[in-house]
PDB file of N, CA and C in Angstrom:
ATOM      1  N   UNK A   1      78.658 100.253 129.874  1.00  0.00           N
ATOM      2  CA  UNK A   1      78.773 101.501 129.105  1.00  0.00           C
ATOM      3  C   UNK A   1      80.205 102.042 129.199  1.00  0.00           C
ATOM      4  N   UNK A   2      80.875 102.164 130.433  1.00  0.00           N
ATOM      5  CA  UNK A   2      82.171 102.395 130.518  1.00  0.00           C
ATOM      6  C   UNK A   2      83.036 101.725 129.755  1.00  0.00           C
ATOM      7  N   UNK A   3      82.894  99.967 129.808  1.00  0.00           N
ATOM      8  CA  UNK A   3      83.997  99.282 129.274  1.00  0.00           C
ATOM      9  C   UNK A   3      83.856  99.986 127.998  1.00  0.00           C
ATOM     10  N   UNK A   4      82.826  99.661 127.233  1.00  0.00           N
ATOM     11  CA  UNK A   4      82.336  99.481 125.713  1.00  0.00           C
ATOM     12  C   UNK A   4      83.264 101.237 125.147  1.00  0.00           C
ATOM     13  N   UNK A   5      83.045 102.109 126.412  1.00  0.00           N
ATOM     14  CA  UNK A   5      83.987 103.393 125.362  1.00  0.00           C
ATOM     15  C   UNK A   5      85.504 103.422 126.130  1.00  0.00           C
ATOM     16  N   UNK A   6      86.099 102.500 126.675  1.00  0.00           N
ATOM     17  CA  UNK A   6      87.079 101.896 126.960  1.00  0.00           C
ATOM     18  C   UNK A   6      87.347 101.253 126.120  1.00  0.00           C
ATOM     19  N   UNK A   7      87.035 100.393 125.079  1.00  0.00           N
ATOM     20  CA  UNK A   7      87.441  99.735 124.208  1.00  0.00           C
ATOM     21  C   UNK A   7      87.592 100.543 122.891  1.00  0.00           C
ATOM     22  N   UNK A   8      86.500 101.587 123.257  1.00  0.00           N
ATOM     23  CA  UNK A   8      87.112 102.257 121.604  1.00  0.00           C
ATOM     24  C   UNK A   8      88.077 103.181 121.604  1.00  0.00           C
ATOM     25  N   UNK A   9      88.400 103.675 122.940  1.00  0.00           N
ATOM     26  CA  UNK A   9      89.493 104.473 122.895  1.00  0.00           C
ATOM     27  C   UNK A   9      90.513 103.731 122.855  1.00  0.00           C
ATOM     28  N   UNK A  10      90.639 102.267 123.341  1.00  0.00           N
ATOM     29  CA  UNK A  10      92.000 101.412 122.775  1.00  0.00           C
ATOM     30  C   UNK A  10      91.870 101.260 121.413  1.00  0.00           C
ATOM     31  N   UNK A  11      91.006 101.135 120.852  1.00  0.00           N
ATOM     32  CA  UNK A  11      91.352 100.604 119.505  1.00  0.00           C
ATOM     33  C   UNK A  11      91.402 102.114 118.485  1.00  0.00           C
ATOM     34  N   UNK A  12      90.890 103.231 119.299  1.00  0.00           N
ATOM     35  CA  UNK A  12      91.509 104.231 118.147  1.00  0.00           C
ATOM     36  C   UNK A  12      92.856 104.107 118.660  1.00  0.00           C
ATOM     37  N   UNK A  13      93.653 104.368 119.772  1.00  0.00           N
ATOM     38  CA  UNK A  13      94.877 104.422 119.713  1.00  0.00           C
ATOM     39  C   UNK A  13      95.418 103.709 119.278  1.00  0.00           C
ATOM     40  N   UNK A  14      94.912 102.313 118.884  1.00  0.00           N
ATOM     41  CA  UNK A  14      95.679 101.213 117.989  1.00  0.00           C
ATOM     42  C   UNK A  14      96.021 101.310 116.825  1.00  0.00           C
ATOM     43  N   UNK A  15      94.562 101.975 116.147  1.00  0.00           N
ATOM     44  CA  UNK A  15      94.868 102.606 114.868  1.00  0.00           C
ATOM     45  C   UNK A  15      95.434 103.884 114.745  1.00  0.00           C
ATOM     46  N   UNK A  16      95.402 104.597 115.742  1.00  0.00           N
ATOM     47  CA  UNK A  16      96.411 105.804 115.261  1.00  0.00           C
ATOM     48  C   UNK A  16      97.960 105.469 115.595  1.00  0.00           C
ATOM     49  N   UNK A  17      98.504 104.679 116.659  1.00  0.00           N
ATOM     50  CA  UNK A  17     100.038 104.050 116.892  1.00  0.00           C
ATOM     51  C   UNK A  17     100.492 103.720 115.397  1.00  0.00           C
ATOM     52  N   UNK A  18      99.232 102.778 114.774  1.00  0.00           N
ATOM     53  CA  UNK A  18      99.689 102.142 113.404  1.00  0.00           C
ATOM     54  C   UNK A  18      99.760 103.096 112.284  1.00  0.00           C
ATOM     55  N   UNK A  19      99.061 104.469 112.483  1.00  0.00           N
ATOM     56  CA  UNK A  19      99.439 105.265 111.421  1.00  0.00           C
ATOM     57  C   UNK A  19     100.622 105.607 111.233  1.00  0.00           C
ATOM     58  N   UNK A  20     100.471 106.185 112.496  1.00  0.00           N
ATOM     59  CA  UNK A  20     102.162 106.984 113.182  1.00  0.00           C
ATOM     60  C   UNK A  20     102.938 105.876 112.242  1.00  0.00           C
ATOM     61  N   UNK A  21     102.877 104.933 113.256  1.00  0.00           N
ATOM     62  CA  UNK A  21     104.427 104.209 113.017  1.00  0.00           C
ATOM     63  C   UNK A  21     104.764 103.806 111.023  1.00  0.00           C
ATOM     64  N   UNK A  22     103.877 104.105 110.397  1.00  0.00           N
ATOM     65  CA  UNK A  22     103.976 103.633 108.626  1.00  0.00           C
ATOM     66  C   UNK A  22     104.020 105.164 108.825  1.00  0.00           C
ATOM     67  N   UNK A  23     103.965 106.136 109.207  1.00  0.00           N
ATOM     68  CA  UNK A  23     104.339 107.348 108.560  1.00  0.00           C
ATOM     69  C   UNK A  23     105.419 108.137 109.100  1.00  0.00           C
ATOM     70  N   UNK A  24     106.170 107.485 109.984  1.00  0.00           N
ATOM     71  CA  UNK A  24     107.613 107.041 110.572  1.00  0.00           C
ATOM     72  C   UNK A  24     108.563 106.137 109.164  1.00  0.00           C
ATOM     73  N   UNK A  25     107.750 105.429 109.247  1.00  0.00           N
ATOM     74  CA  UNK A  25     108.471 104.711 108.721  1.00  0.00           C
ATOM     75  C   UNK A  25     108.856 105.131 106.396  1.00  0.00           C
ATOM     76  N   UNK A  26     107.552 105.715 106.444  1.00  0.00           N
ATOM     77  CA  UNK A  26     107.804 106.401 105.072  1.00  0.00           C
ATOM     78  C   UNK A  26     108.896 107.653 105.133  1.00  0.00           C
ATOM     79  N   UNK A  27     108.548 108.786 106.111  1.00  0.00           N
ATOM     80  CA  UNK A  27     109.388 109.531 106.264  1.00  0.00           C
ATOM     81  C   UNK A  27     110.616 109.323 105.991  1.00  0.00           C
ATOM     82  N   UNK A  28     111.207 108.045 106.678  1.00  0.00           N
ATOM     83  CA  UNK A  28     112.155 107.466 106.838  1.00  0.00           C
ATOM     84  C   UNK A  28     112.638 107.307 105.385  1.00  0.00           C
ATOM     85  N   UNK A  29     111.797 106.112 104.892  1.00  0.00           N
ATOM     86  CA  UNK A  29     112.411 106.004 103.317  1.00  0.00           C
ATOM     87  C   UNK A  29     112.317 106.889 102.548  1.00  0.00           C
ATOM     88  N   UNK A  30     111.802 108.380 102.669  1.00  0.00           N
ATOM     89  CA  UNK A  30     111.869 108.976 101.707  1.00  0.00           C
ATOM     90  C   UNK A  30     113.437 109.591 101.709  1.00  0.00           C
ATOM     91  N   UNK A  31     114.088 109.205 103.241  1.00  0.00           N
ATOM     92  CA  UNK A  31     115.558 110.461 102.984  1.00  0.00           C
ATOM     93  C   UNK A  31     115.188 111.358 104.079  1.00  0.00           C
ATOM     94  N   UNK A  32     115.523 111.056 105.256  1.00  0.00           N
ATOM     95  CA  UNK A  32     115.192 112.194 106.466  1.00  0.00           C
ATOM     96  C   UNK A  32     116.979 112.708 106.135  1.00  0.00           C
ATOM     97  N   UNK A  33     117.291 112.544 105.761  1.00  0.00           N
ATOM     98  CA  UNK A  33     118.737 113.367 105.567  1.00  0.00           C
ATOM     99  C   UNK A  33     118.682 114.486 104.946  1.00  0.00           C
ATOM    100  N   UNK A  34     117.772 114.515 103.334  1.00  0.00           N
ATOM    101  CA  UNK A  34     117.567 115.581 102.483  1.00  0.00           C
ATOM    102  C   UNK A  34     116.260 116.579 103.208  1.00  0.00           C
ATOM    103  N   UNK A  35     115.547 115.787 104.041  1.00  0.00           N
ATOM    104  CA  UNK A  35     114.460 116.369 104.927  1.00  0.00           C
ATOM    105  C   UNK A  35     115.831 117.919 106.044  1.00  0.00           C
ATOM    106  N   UNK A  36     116.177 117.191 106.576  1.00  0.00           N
ATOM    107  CA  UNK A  36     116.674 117.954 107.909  1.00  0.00           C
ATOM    108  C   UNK A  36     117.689 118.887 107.157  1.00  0.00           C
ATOM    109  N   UNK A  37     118.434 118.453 106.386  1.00  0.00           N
ATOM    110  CA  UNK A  37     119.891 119.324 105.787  1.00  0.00           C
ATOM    111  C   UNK A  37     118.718 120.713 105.423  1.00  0.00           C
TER     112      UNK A  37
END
């Protein structure tokens, strides 16, 4: 019972790392220059 919600808390953080990082990475291409100025 432990492992089994041990495993889903790795794999949400897997899928949320992978959000993050594509919405890092869009940010990015949209122009974090015209973002911050």
């Amino acid at each position: 019972m432990i492992w089994r919600r041990f495993y889903q808390v790795q794999e949400f953080l897997d899928v949320l790392s992978g959000r993050l990082r594509e919405a890092v990475k869009e940010w990015e291409d949209s122009g974090q220059k015209s973002i911050l100025a």
